[in-house]
Protein backbone atom coordinates (compact mmCIF):
# COMPACT_ATOMS: atom_id res chain seq x y z
CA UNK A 1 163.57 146.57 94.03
CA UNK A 2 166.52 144.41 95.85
CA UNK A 3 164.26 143.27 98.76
CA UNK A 4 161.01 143.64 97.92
CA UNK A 5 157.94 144.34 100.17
CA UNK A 6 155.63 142.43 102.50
CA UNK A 7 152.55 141.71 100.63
CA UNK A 8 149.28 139.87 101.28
CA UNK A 9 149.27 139.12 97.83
CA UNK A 10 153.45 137.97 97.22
CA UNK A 11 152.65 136.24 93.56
CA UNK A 12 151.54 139.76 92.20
CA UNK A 13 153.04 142.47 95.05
CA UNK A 14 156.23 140.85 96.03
CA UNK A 15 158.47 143.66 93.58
CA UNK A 16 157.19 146.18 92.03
CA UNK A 17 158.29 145.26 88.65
CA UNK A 18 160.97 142.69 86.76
CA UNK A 19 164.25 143.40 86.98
CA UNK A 20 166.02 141.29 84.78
CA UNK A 21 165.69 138.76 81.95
CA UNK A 22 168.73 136.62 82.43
CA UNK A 23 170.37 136.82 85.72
CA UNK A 24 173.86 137.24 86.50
CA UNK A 25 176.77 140.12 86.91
CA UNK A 26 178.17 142.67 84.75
CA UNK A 27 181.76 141.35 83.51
CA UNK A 28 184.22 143.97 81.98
CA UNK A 29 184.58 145.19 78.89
CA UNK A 30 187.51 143.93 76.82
CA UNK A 31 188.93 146.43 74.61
CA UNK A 32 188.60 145.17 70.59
CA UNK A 33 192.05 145.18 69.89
CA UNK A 34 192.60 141.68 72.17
CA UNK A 35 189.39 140.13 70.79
CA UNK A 36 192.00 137.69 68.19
CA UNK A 37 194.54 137.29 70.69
CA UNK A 38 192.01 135.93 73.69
CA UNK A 39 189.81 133.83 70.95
CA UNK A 40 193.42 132.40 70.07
CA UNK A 41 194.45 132.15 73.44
CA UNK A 42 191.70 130.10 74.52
CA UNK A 43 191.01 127.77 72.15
CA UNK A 44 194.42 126.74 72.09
CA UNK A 45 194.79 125.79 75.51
CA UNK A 46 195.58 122.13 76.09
CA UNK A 47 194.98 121.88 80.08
CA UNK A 48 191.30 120.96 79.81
CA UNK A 49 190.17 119.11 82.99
CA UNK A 50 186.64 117.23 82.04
CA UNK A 51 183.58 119.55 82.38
CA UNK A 52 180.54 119.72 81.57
CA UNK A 53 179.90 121.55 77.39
CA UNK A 54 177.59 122.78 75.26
CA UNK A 55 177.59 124.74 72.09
CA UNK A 56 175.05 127.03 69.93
CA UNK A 57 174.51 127.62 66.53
CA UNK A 58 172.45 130.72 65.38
CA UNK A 59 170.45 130.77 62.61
CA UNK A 60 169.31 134.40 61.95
CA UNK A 61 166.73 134.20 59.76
CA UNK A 62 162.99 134.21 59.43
CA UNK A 63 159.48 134.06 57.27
CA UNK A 64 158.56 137.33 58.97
CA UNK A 65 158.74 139.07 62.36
CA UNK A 66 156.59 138.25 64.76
CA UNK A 67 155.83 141.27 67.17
CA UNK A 68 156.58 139.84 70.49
CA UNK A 69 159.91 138.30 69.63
CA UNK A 70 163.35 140.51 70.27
CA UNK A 71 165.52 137.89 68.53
CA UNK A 72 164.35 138.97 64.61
CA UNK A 73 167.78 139.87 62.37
CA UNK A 74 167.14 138.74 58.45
CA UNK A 75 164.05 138.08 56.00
CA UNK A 76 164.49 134.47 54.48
CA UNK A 77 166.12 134.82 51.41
CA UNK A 78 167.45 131.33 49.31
CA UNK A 79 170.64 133.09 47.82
CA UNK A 80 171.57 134.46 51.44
CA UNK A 81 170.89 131.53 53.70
CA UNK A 82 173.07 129.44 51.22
CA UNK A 83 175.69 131.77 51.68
CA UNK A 84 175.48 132.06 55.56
CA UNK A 85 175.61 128.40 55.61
CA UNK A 86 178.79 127.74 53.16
CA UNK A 87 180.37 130.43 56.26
CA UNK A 88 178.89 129.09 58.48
CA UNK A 89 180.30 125.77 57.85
CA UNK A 90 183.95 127.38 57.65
CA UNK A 91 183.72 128.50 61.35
CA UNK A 92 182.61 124.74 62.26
CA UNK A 93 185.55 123.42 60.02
CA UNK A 94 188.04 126.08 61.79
CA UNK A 95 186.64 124.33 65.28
CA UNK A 96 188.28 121.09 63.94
CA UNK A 97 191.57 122.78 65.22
CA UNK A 98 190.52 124.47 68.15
CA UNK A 99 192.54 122.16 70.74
CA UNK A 100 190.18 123.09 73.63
CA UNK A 101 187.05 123.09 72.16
CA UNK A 102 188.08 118.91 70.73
CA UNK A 103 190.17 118.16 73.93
CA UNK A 104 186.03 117.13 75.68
CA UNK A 105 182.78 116.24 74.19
CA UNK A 106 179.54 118.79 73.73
CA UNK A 107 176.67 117.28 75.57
CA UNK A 108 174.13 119.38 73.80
CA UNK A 109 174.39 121.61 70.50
CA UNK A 110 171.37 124.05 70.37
CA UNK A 111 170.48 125.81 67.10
CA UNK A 112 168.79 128.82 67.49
CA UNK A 113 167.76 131.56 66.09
CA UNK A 114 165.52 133.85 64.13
CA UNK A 115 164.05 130.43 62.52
CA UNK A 116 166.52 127.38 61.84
CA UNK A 117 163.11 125.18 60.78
CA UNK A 118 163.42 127.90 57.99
CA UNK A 119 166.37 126.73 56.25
CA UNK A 120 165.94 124.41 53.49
CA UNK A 121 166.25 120.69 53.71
CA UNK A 122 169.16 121.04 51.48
CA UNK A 123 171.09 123.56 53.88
CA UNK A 124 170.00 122.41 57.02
CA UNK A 125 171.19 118.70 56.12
CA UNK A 126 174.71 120.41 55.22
CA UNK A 127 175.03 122.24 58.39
CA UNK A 128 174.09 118.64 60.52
CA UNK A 129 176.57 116.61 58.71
CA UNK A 130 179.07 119.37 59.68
CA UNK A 131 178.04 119.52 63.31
CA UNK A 132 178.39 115.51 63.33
CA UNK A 133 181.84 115.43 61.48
CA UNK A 134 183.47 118.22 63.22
CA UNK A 135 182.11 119.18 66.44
CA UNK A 136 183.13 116.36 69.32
CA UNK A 137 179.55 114.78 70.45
CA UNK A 138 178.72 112.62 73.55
CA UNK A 139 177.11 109.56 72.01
CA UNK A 140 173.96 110.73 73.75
CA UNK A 141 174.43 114.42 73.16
CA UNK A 142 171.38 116.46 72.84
CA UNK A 143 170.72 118.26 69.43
CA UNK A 144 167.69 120.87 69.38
CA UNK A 145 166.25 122.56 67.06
CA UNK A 146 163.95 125.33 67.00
CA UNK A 147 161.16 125.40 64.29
CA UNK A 148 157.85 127.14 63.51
CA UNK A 149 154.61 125.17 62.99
CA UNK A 150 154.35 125.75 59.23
CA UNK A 151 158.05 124.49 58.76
CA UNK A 152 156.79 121.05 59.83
CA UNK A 153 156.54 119.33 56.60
CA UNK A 154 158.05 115.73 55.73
CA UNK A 155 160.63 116.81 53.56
CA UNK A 156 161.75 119.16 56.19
CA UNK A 157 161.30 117.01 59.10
CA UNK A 158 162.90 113.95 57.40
CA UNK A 159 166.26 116.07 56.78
CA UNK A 160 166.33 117.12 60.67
CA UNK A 161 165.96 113.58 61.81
CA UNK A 162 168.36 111.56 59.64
CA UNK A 163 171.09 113.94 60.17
CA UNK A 164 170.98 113.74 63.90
CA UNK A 165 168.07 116.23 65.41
CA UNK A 166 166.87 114.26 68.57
CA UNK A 167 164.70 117.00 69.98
CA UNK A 168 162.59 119.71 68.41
CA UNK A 169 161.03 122.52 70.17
CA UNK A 170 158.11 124.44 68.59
CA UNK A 171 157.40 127.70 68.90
CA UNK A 172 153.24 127.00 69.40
CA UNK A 173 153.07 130.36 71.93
CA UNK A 174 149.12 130.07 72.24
CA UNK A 175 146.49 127.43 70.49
CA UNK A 176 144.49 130.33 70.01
CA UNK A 177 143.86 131.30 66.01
CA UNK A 178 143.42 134.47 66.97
CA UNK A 179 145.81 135.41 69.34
CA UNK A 180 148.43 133.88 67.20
CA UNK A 181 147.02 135.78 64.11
CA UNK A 182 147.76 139.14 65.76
CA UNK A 183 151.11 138.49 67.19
CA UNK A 184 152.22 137.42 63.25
CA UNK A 185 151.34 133.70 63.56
CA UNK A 186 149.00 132.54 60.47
CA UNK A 187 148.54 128.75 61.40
CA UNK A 188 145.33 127.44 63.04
CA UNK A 189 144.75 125.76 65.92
CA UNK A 190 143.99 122.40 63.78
CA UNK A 191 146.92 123.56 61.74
CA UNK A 192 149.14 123.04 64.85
CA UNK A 193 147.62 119.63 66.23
CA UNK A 194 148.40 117.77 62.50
CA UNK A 195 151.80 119.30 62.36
CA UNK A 196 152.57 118.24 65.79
CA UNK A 197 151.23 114.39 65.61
CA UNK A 198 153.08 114.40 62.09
CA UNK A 199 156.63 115.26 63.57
CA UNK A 200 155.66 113.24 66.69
CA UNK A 201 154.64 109.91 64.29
CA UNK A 202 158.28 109.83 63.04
CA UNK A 203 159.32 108.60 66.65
CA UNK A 204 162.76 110.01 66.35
CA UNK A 205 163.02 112.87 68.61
CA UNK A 206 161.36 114.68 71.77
CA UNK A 207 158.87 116.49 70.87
CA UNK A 208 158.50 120.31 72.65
CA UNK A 209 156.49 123.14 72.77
CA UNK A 210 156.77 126.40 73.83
CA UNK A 211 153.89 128.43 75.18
CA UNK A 212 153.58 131.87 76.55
CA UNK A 213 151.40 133.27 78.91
CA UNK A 214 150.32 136.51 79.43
CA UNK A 215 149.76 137.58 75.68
CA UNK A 216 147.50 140.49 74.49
CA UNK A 217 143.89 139.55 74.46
CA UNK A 218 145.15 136.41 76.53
CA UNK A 219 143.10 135.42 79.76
CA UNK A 220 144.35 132.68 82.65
CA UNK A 221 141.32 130.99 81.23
CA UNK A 222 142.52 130.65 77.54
CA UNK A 223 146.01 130.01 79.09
CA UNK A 224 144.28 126.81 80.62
CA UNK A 225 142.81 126.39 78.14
CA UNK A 226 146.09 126.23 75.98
CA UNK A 227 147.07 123.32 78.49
CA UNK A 228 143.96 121.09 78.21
CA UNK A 229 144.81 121.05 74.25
CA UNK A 230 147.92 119.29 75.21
CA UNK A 231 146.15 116.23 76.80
CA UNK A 232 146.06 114.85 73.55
CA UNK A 233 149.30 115.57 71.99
CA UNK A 234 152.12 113.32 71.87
CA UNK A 235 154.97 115.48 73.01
CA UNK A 236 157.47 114.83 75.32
CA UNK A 237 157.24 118.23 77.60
CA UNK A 238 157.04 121.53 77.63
CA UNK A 239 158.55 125.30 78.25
CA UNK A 240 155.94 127.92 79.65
CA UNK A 241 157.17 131.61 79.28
CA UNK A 242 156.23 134.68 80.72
CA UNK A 243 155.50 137.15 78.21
CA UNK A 244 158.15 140.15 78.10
CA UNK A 245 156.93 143.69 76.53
CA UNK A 246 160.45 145.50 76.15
CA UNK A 247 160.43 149.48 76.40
CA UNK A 248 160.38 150.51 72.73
CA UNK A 249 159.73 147.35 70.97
CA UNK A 250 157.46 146.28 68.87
CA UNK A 251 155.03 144.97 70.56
CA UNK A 252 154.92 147.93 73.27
CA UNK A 253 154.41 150.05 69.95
CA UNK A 254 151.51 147.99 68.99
CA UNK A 255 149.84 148.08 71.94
CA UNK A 256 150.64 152.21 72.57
CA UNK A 257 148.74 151.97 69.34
CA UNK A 258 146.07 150.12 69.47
CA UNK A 259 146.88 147.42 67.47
CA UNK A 260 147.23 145.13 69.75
CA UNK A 261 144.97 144.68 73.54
CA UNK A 262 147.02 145.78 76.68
CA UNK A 263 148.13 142.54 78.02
CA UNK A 264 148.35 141.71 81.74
CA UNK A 265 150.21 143.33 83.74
CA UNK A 266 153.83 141.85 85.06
CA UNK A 267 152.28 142.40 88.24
CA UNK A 268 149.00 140.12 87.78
CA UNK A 269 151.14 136.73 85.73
CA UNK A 270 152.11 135.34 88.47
CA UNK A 271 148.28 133.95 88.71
CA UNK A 272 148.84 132.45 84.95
CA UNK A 273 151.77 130.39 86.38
CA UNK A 274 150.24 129.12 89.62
CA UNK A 275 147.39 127.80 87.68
CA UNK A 276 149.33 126.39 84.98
CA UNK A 277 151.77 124.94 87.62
CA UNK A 278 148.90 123.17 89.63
CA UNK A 279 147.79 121.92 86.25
CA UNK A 280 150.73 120.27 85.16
CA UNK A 281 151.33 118.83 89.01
CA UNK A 282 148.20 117.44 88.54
CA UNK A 283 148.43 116.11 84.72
CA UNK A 284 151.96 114.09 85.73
CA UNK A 285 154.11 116.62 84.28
CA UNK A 286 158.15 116.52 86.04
CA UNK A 287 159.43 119.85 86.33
CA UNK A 288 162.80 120.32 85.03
CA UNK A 289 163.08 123.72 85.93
CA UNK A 290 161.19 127.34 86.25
CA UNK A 291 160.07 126.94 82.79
CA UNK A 292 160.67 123.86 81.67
CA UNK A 293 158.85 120.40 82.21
CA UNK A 294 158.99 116.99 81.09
CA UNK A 295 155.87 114.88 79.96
CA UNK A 296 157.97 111.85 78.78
CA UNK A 297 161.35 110.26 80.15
CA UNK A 298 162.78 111.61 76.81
CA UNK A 299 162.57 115.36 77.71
CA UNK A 300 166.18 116.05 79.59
CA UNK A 301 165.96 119.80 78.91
CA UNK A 302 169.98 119.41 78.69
CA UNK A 303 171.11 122.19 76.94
CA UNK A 304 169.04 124.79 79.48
CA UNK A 305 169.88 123.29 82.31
CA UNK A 306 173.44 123.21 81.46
CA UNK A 307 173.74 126.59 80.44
CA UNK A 308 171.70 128.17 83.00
CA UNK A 309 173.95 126.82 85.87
CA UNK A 310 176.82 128.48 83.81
CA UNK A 311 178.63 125.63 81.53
CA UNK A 312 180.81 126.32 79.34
CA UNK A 313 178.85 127.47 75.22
CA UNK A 314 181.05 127.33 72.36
CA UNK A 315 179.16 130.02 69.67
CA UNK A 316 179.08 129.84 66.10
CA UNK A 317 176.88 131.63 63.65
CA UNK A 318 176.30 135.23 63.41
CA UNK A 319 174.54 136.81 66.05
CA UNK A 320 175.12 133.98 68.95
CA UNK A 321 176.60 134.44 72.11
CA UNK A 322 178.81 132.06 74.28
CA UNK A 323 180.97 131.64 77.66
CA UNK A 324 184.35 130.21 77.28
CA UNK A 325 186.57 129.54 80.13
CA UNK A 326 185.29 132.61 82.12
CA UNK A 327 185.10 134.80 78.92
CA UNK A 328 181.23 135.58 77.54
CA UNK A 329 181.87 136.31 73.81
CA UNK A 330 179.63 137.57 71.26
CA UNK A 331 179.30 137.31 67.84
CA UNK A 332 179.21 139.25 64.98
CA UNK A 333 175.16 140.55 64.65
CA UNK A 334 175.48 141.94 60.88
CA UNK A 335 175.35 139.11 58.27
CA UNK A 336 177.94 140.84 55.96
CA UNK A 337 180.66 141.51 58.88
CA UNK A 338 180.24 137.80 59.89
CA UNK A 339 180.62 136.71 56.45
CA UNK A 340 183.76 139.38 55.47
CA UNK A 341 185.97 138.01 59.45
CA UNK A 342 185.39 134.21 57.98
CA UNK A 343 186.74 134.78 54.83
CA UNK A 344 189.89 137.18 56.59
CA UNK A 345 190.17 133.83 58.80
CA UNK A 346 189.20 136.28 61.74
CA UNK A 347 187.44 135.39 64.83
CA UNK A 348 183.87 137.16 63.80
CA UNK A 349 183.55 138.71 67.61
CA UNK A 350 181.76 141.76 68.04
CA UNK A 351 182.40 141.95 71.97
CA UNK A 352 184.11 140.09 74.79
CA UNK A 353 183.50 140.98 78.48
CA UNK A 354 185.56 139.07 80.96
CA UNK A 355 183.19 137.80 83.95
CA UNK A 356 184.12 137.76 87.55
CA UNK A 357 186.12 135.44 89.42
CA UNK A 358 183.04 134.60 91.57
CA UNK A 359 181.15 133.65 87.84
CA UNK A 360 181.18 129.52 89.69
CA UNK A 361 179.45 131.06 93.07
CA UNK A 362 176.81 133.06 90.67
CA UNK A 363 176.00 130.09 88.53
CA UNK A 364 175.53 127.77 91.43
CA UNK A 365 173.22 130.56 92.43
CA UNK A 366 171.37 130.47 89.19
CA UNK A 367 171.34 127.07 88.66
CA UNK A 368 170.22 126.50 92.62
CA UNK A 369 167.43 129.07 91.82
CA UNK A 370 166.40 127.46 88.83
CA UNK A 371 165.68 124.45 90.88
CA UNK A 372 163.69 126.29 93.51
CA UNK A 373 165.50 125.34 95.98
CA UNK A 374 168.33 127.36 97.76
CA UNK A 375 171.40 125.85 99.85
CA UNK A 376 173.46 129.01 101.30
CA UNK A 377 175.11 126.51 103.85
CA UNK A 378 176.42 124.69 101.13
CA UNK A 379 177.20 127.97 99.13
CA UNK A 380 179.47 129.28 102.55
CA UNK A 381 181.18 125.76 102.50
CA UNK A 382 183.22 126.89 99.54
CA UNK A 383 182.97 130.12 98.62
CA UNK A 384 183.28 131.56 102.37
CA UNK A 385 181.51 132.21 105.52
CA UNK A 386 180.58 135.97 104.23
CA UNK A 387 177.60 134.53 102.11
CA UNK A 388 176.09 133.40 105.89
CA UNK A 389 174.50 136.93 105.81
CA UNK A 390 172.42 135.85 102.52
CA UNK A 391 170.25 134.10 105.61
CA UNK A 392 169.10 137.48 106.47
CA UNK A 393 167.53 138.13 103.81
CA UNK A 394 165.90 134.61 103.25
CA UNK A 395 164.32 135.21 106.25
CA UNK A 396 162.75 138.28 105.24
CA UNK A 397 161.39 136.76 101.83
CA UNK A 398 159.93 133.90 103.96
CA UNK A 399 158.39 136.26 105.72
CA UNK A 400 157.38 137.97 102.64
CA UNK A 401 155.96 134.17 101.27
CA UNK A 402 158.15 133.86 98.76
CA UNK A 403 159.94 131.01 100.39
CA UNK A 404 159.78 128.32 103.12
CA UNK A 405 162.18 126.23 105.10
CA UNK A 406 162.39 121.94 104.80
CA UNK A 407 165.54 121.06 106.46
CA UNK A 408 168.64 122.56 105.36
CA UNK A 409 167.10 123.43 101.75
CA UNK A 410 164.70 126.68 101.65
CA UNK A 411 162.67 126.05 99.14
CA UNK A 412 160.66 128.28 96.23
CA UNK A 413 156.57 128.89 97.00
CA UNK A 414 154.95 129.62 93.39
CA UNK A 415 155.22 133.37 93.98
CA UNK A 416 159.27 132.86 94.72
CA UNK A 417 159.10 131.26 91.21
CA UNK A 418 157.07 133.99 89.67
CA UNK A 419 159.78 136.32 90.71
CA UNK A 420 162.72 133.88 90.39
CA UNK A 421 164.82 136.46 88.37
CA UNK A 422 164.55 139.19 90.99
CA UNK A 423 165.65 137.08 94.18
CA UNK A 424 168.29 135.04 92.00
CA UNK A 425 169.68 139.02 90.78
CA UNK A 426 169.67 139.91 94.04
CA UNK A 427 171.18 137.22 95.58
CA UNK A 428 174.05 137.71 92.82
CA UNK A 429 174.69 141.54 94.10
CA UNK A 430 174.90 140.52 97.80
CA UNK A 431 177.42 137.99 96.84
CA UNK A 432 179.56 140.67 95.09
CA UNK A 433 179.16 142.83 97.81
CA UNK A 434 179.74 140.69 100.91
CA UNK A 435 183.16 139.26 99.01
CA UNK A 436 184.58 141.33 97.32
CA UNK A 437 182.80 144.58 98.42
CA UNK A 438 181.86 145.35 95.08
CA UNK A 439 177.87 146.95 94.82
CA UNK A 440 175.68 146.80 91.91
CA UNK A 441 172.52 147.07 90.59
CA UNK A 442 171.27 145.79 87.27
CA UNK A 443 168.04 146.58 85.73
CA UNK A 444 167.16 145.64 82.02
CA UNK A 445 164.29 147.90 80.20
CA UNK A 446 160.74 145.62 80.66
CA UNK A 447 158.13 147.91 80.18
CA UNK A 448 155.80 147.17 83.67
């Protein structure tokens, strides 16, 4: 599982499963009685040197749950949403005195969720005017927002736009009617193109979607397939995602069931992406990342790339998670503790870990590997000779084919990008281990 096996087939052989979703290295646990006095402690700090900062705001509701999605907290419901949002606001108005979050500008404010496309034009506007008035913006910063095909109606749209969305990501998944049907999706395939080319025709934003591949009933063909529909969309890029069954979830419930087709394997993706990669190559697609590529010059991908090589997110909303100054914090999940630490004027933190002092070698590991291309050389320059020994074992995944050598960069083949997460986690353990002696071994519940 750290190093893999030689294979003759790397792209579906290479590990024998997935480790991990997100890379990275446990921190430790701070105990709940300092959670105030740290959130205090840091945002008051006045010593900011400029950096590069982004911030997320969780909206945690939705229409319904859709069964491949691990993210689902609240039913939509008019008389709650208002409510999160008037508390909402208050931790965005508290932010107005946070000395180290205004001391340098955000360069991209994600909301996220659950479904922010779901709120009403009426909230949503009040919750963009607050993000412009108190939150300090880059004059180019990126603002996202996530939204569900059926959300993408003028009045909607119109409210996103004029108070300062600049790039929209859709949740498409699959142009298929009936693959979307099972998973919980209800709009068509020519449901999807008019909503598109309407949000598109406004000319105000980038225009995303997001696609998965390896979905029940799916097939590389229809994934392909799901690409050639794009040819004649105006958006500005896209994010592919490998599908992820969790143990005990419920989609791995549907499936144990019946409900639901046995999807492909972990093991035989990998072919989904090389096809889809060759595809885009070949269409003029830019990639921005593992799963992320640009169509248009207006695609930047900024918030993912920032946060993926381990910039600093400042959270807000119930459920959302964030890294401050070395600290990963995380938010009050349940909508009525949120709700009850805003109105005590409490931080609303439902854990803290403090990360390692090596968290700017891992990110420049993550953020390297999200690149697909690796640099220990330049990782020994200034975190210490030690991390030399990491050659040893990209050697042996050349030799396995998961990379290859162009001068001093080693470089990702597809099947190194396939299993990205693995050789990124790993190279994160051997780091620990080689400088501070420290082992460990993560591995997060995928079902195979």
């Amino acid at each position: 599982m750290t190093i893999g096996e030689k294979s003759a087939v790397p792209l579906q052989k290479a590990f024998p499963r997935k480790r991990v979703i997100h890379p990275g290295a446990m921190g430790k646990m701070i105990p709940p009685k300092s959670y105030q006095a740290i959130w205090h402690d840091l945002l008051a700090q006045n010593n900011l040197t400029a950096r590069q900062r982004t911030a997320y705001i969780h909206i945690p509701f939705c229409s319904q749950q859709c069964l491949y999605c691990g993210f689902f907290q609240n039913h939509c419901d008019n008389d709650r949403e208002t409510l999160y949002i008037d508390h909402l606001i208050r931790q965005l108005k508290a932010a107005k005195e946070y000395s180290y979050l205004q001391a340098s500008p955000l360069e991209a404010v994600y909301l996220g969720g659950g479904t922010p496309s779901a709120l009403s034009d009426s909230n949503i506007s009040r919750l963009l005017i607050a993000v412009q008035n108190l939150l300090p913006l880059t004059n180019d910063c990126e603002i996202t927002l996530e939204a569900r095909v059926n959300d993408l109606v003028d009045k909607k749209i119109s409210s996103w736009l004029v108070n300062g969305v600049n790039r929209i990501s859709i949740g498409v998944q699959s142009f298929d009617t009936e693959i979307r049907r099972r998973l919980g999706r209800k709009d068509s395939r020519e449901i999807i193109f008019e909503n598109i080319c309407r949000t598109a025709s406004y000319n105000k934003a980038a225009i995303i979607i997001d696609l998965i591949y390896g979905l029940p009933g799916q097939h590389v063909e229809d994934f392909i397939l799901d690409l050639e529909y794009t040819k004649d969309l105006p958006i500005d890029g896209m994010d592919l995602y490998q599908l992820n069954v969790f143990e005990d979830g419920a989609l791995q419930k549907a499936i144990k069931k019946g409900i639901l087709p046995v999807p492909a394997p972990i093991s035989e993706q990998g072919v989904y992406l090389e096809k889809a990669a060759a595809w885009l190559d070949n269409n003029a697609y830019r990639r921005l990342s593992t799963c992320h590529w640009a169509k248009t010059s207006r695609e930047r991908s900024l918030y993912n790339t920032l946060t993926k090589a381990g910039k600093e997110i400042f959270p807000f909303g119930a459920g959302a998670g964030g890294l401050i100054d070395n600290t990963a914090i995380f938010l009050q999940r349940s909508l009525d503790l949120y709700i009850n630490d805003i109105i005590a004027d409490r931080a609303p933190v439902m854990f803290m870990t403090q990360q390692s002092d090596l968290n700017g070698l891992f990110s420049t590991i993550q953020a390297q590997a999200e690149t697909g291309r690796l640099d220990i050389r330049k990782l020994s320059q200034k975190y210490g000779k030690k991390l030399l020994e990491l050659e040893e074992i990209i050697e042996i995944w050349i030799n396995h084919g998961l990379l290859k050598r162009n001068g001093q960069y080693t470089y990702m083949t597809i099947a190194g990008q396939f299993w990205q997460e693995n050789i990124t986690q790993t190279l994160i353990e051997l780091s620990q281990e080689l400088l501070c002696g420290e082992k460990q071994f993560i591995m997060q519940p995928i079902a195979r």
